[in-house]
N, C-alpha and C. Protein backbone atom coordinates (compact mmCIF):
# COMPACT_ATOMS: atom_id res chain seq x y z
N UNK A 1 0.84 -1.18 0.00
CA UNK A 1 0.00 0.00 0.00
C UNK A 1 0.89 1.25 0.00
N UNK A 2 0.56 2.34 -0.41
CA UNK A 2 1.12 3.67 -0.84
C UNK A 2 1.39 4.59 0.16
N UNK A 3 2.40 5.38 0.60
CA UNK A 3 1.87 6.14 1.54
C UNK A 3 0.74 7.06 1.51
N UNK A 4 0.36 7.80 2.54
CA UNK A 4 -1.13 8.75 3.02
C UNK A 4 -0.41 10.15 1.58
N UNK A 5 0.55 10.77 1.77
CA UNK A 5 0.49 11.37 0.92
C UNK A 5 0.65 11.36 -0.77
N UNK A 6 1.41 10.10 -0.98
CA UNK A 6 1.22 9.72 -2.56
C UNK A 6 -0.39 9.04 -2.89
N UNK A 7 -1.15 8.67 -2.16
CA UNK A 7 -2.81 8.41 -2.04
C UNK A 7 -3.43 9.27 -2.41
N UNK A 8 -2.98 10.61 -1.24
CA UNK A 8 -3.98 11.83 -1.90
C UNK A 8 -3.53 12.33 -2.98
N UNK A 9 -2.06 12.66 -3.35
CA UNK A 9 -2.16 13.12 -4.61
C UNK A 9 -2.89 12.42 -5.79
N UNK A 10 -2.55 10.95 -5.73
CA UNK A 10 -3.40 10.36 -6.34
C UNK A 10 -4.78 10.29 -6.93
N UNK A 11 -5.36 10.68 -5.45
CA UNK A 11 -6.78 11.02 -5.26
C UNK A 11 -7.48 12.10 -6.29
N UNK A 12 -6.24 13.03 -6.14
CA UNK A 12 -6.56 14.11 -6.50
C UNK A 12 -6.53 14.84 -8.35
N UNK A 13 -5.30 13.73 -8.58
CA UNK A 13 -4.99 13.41 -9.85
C UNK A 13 -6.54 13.03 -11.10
N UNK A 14 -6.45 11.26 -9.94
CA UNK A 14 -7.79 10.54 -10.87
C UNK A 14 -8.94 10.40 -10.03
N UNK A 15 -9.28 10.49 -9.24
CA UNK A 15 -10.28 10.04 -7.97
C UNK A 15 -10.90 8.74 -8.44
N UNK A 16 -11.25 8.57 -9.79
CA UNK A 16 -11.80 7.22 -10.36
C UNK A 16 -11.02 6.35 -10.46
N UNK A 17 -10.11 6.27 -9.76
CA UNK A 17 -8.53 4.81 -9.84
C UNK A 17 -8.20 5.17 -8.63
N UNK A 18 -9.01 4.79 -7.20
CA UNK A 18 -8.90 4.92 -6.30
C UNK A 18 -9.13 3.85 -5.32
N UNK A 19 -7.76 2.85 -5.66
CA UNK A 19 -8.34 1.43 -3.70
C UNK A 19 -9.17 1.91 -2.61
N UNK A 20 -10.41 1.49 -2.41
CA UNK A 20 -11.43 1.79 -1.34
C UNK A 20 -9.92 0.99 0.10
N UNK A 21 -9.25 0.28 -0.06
CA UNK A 21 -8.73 0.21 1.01
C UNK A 21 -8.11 1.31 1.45
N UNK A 22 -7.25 2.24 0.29
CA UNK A 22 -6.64 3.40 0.36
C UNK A 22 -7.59 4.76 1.06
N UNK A 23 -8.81 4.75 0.50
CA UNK A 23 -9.15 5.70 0.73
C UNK A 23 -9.70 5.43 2.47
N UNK A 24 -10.10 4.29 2.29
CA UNK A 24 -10.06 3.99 4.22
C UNK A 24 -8.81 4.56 4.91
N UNK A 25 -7.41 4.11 4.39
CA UNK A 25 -6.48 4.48 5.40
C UNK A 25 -6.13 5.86 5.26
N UNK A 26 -6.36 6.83 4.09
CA UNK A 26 -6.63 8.20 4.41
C UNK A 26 -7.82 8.65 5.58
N UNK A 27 -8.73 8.27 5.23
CA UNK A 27 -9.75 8.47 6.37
C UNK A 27 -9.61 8.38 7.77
N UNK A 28 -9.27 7.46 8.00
CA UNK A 28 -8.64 6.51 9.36
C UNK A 28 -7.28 7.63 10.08
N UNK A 29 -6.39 7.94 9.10
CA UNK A 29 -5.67 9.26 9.49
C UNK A 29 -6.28 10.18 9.55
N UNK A 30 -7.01 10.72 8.98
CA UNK A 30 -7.76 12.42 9.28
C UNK A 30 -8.77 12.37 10.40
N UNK A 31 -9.40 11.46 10.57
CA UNK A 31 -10.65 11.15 11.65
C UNK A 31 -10.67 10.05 11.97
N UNK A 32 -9.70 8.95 12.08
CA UNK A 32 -9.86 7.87 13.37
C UNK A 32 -10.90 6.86 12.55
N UNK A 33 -10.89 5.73 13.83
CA UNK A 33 -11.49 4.99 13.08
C UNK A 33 -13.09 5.28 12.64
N UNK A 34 -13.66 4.47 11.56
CA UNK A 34 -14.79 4.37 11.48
C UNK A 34 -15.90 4.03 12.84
N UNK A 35 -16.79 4.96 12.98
CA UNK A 35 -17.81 4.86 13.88
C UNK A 35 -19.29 3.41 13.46
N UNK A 36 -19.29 3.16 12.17
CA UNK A 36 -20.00 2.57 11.83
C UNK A 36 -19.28 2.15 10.30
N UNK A 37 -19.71 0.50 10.47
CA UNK A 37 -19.10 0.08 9.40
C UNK A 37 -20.08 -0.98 9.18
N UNK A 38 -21.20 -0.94 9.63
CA UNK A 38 -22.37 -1.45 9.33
C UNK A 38 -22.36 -1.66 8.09
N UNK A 39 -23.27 -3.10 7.49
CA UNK A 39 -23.51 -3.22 6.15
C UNK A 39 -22.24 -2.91 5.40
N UNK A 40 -22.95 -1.89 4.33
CA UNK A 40 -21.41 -1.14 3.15
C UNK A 40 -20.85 -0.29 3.69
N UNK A 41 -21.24 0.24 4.19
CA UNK A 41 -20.86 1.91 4.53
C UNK A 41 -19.88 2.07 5.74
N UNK A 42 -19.26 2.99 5.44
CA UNK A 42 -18.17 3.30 6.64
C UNK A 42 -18.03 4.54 6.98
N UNK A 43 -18.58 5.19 7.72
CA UNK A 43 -18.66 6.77 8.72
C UNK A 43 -17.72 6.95 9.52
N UNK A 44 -16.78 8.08 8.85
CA UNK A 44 -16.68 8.55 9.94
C UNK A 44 -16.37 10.08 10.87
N UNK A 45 -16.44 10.34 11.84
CA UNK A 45 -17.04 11.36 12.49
C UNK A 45 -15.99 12.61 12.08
N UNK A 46 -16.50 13.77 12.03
CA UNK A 46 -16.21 14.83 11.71
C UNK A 46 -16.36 16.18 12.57
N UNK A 47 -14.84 16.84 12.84
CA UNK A 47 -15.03 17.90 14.12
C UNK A 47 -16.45 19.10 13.60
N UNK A 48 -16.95 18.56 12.32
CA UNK A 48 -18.37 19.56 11.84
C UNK A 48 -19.48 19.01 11.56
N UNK A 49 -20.30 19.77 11.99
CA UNK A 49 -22.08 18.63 11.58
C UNK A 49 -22.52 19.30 9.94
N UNK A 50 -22.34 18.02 9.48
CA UNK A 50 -23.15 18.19 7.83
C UNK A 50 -21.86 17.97 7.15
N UNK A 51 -22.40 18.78 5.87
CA UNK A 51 -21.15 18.15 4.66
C UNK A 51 -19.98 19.08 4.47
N UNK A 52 -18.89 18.56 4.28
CA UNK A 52 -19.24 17.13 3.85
C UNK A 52 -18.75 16.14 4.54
N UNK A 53 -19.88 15.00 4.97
CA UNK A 53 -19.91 13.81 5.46
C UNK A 53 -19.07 12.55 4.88
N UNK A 54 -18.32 12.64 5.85
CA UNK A 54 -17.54 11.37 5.63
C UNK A 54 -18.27 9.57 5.72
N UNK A 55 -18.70 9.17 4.40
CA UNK A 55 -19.54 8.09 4.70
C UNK A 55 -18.90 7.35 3.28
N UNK A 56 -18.52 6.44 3.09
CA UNK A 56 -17.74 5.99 2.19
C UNK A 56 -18.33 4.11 1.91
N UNK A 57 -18.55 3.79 0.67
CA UNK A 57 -18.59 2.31 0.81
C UNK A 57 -17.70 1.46 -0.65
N UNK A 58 -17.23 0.70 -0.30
CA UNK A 58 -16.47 0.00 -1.14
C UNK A 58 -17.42 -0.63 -2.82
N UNK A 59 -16.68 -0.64 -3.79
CA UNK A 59 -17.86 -0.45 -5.14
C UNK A 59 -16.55 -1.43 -5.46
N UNK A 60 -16.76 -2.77 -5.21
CA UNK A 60 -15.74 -3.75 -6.07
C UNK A 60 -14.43 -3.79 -6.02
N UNK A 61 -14.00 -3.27 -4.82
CA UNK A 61 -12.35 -2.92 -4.55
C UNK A 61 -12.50 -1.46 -4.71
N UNK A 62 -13.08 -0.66 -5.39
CA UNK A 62 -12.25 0.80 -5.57
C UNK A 62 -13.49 1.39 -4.55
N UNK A 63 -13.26 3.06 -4.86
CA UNK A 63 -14.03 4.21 -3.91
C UNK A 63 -14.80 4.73 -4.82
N UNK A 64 -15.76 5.05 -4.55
CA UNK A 64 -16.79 5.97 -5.91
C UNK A 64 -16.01 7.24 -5.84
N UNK A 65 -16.67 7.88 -7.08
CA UNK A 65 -15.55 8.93 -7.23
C UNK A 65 -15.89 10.45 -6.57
N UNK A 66 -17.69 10.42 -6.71
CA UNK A 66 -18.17 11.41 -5.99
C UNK A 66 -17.81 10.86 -4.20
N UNK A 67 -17.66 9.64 -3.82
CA UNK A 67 -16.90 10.01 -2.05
C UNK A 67 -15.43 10.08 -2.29
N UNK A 68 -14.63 10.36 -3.02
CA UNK A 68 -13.01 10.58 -2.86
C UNK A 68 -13.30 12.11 -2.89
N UNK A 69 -14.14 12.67 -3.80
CA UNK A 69 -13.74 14.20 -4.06
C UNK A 69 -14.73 15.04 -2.47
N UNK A 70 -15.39 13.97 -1.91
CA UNK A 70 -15.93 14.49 -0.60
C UNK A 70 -14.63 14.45 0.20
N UNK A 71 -14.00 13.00 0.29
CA UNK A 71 -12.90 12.91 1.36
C UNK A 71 -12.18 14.39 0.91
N UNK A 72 -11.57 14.34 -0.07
CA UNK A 72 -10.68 15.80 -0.65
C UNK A 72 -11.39 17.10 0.10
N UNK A 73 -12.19 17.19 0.30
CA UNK A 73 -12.78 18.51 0.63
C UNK A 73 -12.95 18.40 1.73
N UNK A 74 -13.29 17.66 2.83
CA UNK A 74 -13.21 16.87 3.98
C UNK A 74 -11.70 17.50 4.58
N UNK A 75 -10.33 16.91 3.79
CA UNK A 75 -9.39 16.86 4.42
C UNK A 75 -8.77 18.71 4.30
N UNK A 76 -9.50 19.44 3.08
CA UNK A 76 -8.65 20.74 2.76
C UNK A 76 -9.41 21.29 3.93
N UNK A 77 -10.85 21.07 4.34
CA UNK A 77 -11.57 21.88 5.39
C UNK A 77 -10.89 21.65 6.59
N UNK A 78 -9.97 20.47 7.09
CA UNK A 78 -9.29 20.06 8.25
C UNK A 78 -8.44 20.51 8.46
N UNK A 79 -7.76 20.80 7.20
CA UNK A 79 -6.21 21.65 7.28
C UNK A 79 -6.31 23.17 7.45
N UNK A 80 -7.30 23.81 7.32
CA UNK A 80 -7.84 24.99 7.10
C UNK A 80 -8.40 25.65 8.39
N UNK A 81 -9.19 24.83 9.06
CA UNK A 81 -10.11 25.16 10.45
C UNK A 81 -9.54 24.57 11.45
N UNK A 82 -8.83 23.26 11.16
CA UNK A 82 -8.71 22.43 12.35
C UNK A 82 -6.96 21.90 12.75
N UNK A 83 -6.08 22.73 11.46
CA UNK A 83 -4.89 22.41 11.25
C UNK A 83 -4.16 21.35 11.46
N UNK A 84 -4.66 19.95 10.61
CA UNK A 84 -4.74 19.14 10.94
C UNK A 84 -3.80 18.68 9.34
N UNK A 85 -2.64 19.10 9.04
CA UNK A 85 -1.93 18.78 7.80
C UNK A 85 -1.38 17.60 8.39
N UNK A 86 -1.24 16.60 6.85
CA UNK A 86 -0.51 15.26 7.36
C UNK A 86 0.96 15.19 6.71
């Protein structure tokens, strides 16, 4: 697996050629583990209420592309309000 920062560039590059395992272990760094991993879906909690919501589910090995470009906006709002650069 890739490191957290060659992931996001990645991310950021193609978001549609994105390992749902990858985009878990970005997640997992910015906000800890998943609160619910019920069923598909994997939440998790955010120092803000609403979006964008970190809720992510695996589509055949990869990440859908509309939740990578949430995580992306997710992590620039963290670095921004919560100074939380990795």
């Amino acid at each position: 697996m890739s490191n957290l920062k060659d992931i996001i560039i990645k991310m950021k590059r193609n978001p549609g050629d994105i390992r749902f395992g990858d985009l878990c272990k970005v997640c997992e760094s910015y906000f800890g583990k998943p609160r619910s991993t019920g069923g598909s879906h994997h939440i998790y909690k955010t120092p803000w209420q609403g979006d964008p919501r970190i809720n992510i589910q695996n589509n055949k090995g990869k990440a859908k592309i509309y939740q990578v470009k949430q995580i992306l906006k997710a992590i620039e709002l963290m670095e921004k309000n919560h100074g939380t650069e990795k």
